[in-house]
Each structure stands twice: as C-alpha cells, then as structure tokens.
Protein backbone atom coordinates (compact mmCIF):
# COMPACT_ATOMS: atom_id res chain seq x y z
CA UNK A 1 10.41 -13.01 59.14
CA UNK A 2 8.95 -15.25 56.59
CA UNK A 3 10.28 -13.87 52.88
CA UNK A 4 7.54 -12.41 50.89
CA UNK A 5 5.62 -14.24 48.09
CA UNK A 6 6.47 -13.67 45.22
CA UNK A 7 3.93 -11.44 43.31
CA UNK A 8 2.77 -10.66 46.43
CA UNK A 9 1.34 -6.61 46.88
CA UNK A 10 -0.43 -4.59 49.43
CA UNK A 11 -2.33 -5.81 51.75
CA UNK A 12 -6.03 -6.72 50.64
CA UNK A 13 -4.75 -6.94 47.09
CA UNK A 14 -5.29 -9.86 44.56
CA UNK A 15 -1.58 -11.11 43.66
CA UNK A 16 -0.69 -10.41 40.25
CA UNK A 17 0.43 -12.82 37.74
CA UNK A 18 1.70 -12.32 34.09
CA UNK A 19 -0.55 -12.48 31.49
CA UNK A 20 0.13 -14.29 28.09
CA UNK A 21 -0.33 -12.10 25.38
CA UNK A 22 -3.13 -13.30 23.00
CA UNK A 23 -2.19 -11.62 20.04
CA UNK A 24 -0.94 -14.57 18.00
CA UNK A 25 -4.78 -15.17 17.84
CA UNK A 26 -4.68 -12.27 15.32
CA UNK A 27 -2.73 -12.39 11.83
CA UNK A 28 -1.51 -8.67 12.68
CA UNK A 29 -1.15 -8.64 16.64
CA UNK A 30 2.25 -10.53 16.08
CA UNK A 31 4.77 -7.86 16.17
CA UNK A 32 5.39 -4.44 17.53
CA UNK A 33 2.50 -5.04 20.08
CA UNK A 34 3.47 -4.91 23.94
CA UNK A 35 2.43 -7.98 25.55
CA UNK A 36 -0.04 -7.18 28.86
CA UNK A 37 2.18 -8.03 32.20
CA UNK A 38 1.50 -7.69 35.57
CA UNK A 39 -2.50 -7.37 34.82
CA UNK A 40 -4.42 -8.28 37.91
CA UNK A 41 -5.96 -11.94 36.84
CA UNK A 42 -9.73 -12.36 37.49
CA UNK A 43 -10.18 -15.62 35.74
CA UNK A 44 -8.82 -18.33 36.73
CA UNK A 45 -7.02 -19.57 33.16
CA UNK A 46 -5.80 -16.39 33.31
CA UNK A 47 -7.24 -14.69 31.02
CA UNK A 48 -7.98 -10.63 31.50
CA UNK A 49 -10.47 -9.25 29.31
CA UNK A 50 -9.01 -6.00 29.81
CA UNK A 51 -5.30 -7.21 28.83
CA UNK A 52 -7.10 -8.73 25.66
CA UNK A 53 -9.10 -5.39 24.39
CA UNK A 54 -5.98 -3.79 25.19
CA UNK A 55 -4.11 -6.31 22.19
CA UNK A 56 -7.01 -6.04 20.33
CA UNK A 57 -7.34 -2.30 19.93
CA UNK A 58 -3.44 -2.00 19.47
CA UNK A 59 -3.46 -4.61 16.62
CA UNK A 60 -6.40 -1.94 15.03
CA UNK A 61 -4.38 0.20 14.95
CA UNK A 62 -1.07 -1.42 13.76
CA UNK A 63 -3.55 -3.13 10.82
CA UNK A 64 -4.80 0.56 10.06
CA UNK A 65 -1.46 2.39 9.88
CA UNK A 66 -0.41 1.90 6.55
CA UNK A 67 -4.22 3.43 5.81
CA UNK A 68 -3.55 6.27 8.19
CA UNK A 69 -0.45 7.02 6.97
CA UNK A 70 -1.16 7.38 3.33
CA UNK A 71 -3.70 9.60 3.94
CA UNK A 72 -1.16 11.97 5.91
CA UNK A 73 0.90 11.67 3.11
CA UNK A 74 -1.40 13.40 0.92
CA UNK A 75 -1.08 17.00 2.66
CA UNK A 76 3.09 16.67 2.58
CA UNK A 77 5.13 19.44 0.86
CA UNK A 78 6.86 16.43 -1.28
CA UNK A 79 3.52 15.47 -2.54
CA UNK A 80 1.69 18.70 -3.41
CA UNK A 81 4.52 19.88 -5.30
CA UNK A 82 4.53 16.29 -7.22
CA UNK A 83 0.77 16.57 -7.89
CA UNK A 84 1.28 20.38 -8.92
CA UNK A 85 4.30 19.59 -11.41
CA UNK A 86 2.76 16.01 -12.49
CA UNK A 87 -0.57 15.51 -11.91
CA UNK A 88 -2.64 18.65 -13.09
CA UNK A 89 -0.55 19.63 -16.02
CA UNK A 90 0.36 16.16 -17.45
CA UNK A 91 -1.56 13.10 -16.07
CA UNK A 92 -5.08 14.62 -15.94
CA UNK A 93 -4.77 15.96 -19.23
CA UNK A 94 -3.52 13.16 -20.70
CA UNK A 95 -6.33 10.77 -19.10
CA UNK A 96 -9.06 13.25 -20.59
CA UNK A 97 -7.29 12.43 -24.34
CA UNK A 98 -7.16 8.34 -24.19
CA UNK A 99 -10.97 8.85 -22.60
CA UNK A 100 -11.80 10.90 -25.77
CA UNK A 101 -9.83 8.65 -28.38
CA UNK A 102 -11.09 5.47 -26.57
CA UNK A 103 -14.99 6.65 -27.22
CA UNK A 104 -14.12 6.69 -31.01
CA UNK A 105 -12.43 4.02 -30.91
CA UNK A 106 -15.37 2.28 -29.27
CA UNK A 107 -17.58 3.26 -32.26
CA UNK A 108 -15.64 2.60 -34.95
CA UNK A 109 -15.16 -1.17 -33.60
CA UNK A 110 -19.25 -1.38 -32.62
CA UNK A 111 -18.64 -1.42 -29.09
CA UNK A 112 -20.33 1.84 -28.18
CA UNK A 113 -22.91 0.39 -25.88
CA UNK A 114 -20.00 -1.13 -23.57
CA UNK A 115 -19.57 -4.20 -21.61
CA UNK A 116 -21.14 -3.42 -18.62
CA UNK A 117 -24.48 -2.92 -17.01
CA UNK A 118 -25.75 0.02 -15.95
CA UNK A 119 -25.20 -0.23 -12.16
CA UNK A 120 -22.22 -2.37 -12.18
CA UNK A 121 -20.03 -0.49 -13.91
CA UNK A 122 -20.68 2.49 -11.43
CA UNK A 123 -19.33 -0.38 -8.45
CA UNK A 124 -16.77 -1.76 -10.46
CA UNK A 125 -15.54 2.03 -11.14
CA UNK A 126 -15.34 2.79 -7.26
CA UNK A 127 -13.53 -0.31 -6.29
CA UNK A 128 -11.01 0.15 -8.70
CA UNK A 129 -11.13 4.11 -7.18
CA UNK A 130 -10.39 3.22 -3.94
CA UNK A 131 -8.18 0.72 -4.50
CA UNK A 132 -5.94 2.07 -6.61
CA UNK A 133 -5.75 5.31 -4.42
CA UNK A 134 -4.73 3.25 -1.23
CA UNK A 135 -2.09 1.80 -3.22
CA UNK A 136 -0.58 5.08 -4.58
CA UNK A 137 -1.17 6.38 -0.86
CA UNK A 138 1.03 3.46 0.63
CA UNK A 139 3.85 3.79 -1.82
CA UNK A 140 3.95 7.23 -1.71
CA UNK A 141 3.86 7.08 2.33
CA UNK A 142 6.66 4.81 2.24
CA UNK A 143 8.79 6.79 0.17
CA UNK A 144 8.31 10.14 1.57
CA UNK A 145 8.73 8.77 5.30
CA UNK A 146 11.16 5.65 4.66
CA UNK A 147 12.59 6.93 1.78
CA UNK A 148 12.67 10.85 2.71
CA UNK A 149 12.30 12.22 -0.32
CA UNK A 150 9.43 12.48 -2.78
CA UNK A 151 8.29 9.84 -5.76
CA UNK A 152 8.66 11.79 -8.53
CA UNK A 153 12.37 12.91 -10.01
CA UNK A 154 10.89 16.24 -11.03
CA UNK A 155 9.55 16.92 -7.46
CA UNK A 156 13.17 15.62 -5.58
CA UNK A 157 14.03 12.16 -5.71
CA UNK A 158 14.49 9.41 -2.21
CA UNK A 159 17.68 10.08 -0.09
CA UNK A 160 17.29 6.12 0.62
CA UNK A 161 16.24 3.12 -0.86
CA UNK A 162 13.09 1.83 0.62
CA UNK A 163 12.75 -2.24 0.07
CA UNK A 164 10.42 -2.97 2.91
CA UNK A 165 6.53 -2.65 2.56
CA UNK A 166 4.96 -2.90 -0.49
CA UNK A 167 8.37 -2.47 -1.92
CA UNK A 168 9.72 -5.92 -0.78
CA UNK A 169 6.80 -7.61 -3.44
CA UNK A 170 7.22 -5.19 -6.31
CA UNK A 171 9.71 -2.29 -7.53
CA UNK A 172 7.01 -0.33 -8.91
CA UNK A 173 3.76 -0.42 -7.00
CA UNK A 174 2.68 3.15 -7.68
CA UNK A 175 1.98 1.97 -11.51
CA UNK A 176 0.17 -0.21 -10.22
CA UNK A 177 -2.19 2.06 -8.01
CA UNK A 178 -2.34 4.69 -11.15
CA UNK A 179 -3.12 1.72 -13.50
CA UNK A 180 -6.03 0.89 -11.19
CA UNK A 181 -7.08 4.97 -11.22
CA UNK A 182 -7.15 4.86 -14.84
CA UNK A 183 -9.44 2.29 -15.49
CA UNK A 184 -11.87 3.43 -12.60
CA UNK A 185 -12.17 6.37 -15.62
CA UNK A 186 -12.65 3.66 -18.66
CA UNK A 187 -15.12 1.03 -16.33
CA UNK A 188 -17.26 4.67 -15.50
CA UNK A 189 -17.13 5.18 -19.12
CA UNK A 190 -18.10 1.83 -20.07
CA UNK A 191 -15.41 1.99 -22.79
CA UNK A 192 -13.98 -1.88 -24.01
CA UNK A 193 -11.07 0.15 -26.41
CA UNK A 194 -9.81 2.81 -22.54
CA UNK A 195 -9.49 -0.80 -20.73
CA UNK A 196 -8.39 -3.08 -22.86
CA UNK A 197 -6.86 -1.46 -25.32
CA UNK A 198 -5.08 1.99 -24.64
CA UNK A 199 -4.05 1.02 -21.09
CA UNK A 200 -2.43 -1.80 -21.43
CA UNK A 201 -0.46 0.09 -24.15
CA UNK A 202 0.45 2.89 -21.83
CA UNK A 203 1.25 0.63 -19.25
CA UNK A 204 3.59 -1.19 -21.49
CA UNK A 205 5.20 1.91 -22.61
CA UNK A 206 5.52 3.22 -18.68
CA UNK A 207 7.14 0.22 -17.73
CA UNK A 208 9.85 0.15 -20.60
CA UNK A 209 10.62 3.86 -19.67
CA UNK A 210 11.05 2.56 -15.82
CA UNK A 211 13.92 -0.40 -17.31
CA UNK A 212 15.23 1.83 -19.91
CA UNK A 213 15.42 5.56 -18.15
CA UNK A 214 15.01 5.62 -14.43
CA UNK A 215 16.46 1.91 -13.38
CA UNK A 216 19.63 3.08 -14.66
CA UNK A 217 19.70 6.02 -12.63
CA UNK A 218 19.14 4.12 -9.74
CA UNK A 219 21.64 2.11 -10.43
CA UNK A 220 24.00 5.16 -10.21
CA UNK A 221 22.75 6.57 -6.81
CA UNK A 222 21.98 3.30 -4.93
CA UNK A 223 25.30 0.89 -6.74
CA UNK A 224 24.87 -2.64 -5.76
CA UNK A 225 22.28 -2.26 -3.36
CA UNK A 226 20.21 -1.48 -6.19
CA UNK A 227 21.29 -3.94 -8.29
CA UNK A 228 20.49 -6.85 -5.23
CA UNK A 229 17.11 -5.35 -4.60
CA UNK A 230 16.22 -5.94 -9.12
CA UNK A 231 17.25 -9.84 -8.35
CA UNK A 232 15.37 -10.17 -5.37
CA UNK A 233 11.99 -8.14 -6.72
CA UNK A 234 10.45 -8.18 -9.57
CA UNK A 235 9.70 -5.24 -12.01
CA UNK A 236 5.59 -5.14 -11.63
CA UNK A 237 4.13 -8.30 -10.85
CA UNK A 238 4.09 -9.24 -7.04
CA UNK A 239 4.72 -12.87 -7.77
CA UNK A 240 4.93 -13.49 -3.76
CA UNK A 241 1.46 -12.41 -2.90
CA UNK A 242 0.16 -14.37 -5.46
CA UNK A 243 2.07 -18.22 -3.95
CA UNK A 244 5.03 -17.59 -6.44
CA UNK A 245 8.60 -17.31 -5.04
CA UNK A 246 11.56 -16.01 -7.10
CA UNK A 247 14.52 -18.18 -7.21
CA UNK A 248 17.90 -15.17 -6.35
C-alpha cells in the first residue's frame, strides 16, 4: 500500500494545511496569542478568515485586559479597605479644602472667571476623569494581583515587588493617576490657582515623602532588588514612553 499523504484526512475531506498566524499585523496580537493550525484552507494563499477573526478577537481581548482587570480590582477586599482607611476620611476631604482655598486664591489674584470656556472645561474635566482612573485602576490591578498585597501601607503592603507593567516605565504611577483625578476637580472648577498652583505643590510634597519615607522602607523589605529596580526606573516621569532611555 501506497503511504498516506501527508495532511491527508477522511475520505471526501479537504486536506488541511497550517495556517500562518496573522497577528504580527496587529501591534498587540504578538504575544500570548495561539497561532491557528490545522484550519481547513479555503483560499488558496492560505488565508482562513475564520483563523484570522479568531487572532483578531483574541488580540481584543489581550489589548482590553489591563482595562478589565482594573475594573475587577475595584470590588477586592485589599482595595475597599484602602479606599475606607484612605480615601473617604483623608483624600476626599482634603481635595474639598485646596478646591475651597484655590477659589480664594483665584480672587484675590483676579482670576475668578478662569481659563476656560464654558463647554471645554466640562471635556477637559472628563478626560482627565477617565484617564486618571484607568491609571490608578492598572497600578492598583498590578499590585493586588502581581504584587499580592494592597497599595497602601495602612491597608497591608505587596508580598512582591512588581516591576513589569506600568511599573517597568515609572515607580510611582498611581501619583500619577491621582494627580490626573485632582485636576479633573480644578479644570470642572475652572480654577488657574487648584491647577497650577496647589497641585503641583502637593505633588511636590507627595513625591519627597515617597524618596524620603516609603523608598527606604522598601529598601528594607525588597534589599538589592529594590535598589536595581530605582537605577533602572525612574521616580515619576516615564522617560521611555516619551523616546527617552535611561543610561543603568
């Protein structure tokens, strides 16, 4: 008997014949996704539309995961206590003072009518809403599910140090998403003295807290590996996204 072809299947089936995965034809399809195989081929360049919807809808959802999984984040234990011991009775409150001292501010200085229009600061409000909650819900995701633990010391502090993600281009992104939440506040209030004034003060001040109290204690839990990851990242700027690279 004559040795089977290779590829070959029942009879009255349409040999098979691997299909080259498409996904480098998306920025996001590139790893993690399962290439489609054995897919029956009904063009004849090989191509399967199937095989390709398939990659398609996978890299969706690969591109959407870090979305999906800061909004699970929200309804941990880690979190709620964080937003119960950090949030209501400290941050809140303390947002609701620099809005009130950054209205008087704005009229003793003449700036009470603001600096932007009517509809536009409502827009520029949201996006700075929604952004700087999807940041916040990405770092927190990663440190509650990479870094099992929660993100505030007061709540329970990371078993492990998480330097992948949006950790690999900055060692404190969540300032960065609450620094974005802030001034949603001061662009819906129209207020020059909230944005340009007493935020970047407090954001000064929260960053020389992060070098002065809390680096050192990471320094103690993590050692070395700690002390790699400072060289390597920088403190708040994500020079890599924006073309710079840091020499180690």
């Amino acid at each position: 008997n004559a040795p089977a072809r290779p590829g070959a299947g029942r009879r009255g089936r349409a040999p098979t014949r691997r299909v080259r995965s498409r996904g480098v034809r998306f920025g996001f399809l590139e790893d993690g996704i399962p290439s489609a195989a054995d897919e029956p081929a009904n063009r004849g360049d090989g191509y399967n539309p199937d095989a390709h919807d398939s990659l398609l809808y996978a890299g969706m959802a690969s591109a959407l995961s870090p979305l999906t999984r800061s909004v699970r984040v929200a309804m941990t234990p880690q979190i709620l206590l964080m937003v119960s011991k950090v949030y209501i009775p400290v941050l809140f409150p303390v947002t609701f003072l620099i809005a009130l001292a950054s209205l008087n501010l704005d009229r003793a200085l003449g700036l009470a009518d603001g600096f932007l229009p009517t509809p536009l600061k409502w827009y520029v409000a949201a996006a700075s809403l929604i952004a700087g909650l999807l940041v916040v819900g990405i770092t927190y995701a990663e440190l509650v599910f990479r870094g099992e633990g929660s993100p505030s010391p007061t709540a329970g502090r990371t078993m492990k140090l998480v330097r992948t993600g949006i950790y690999a281009y900055c060692r404190n992104p969540s300032v960065i998403g609450k620094t974005l939440g802030v001034l949603a506040v001061g662009f819906a209030l129209n207020s020059f003295a909230f944005c340009f004034v007493l935020v970047p003060i407090l954001l000064a001040l929260s960053l020389v807290e992060k070098v002065v109290r809390q680096e050192p204690q990471l320094i103690e839990i993590f050692g070395d590996d700690y002390r790699q990851y400072c060289k390597e990242v920088p403190l708040f700027i994500p020079w890599k996204l924006i073309g710079f690279r840091r020499k180690v």
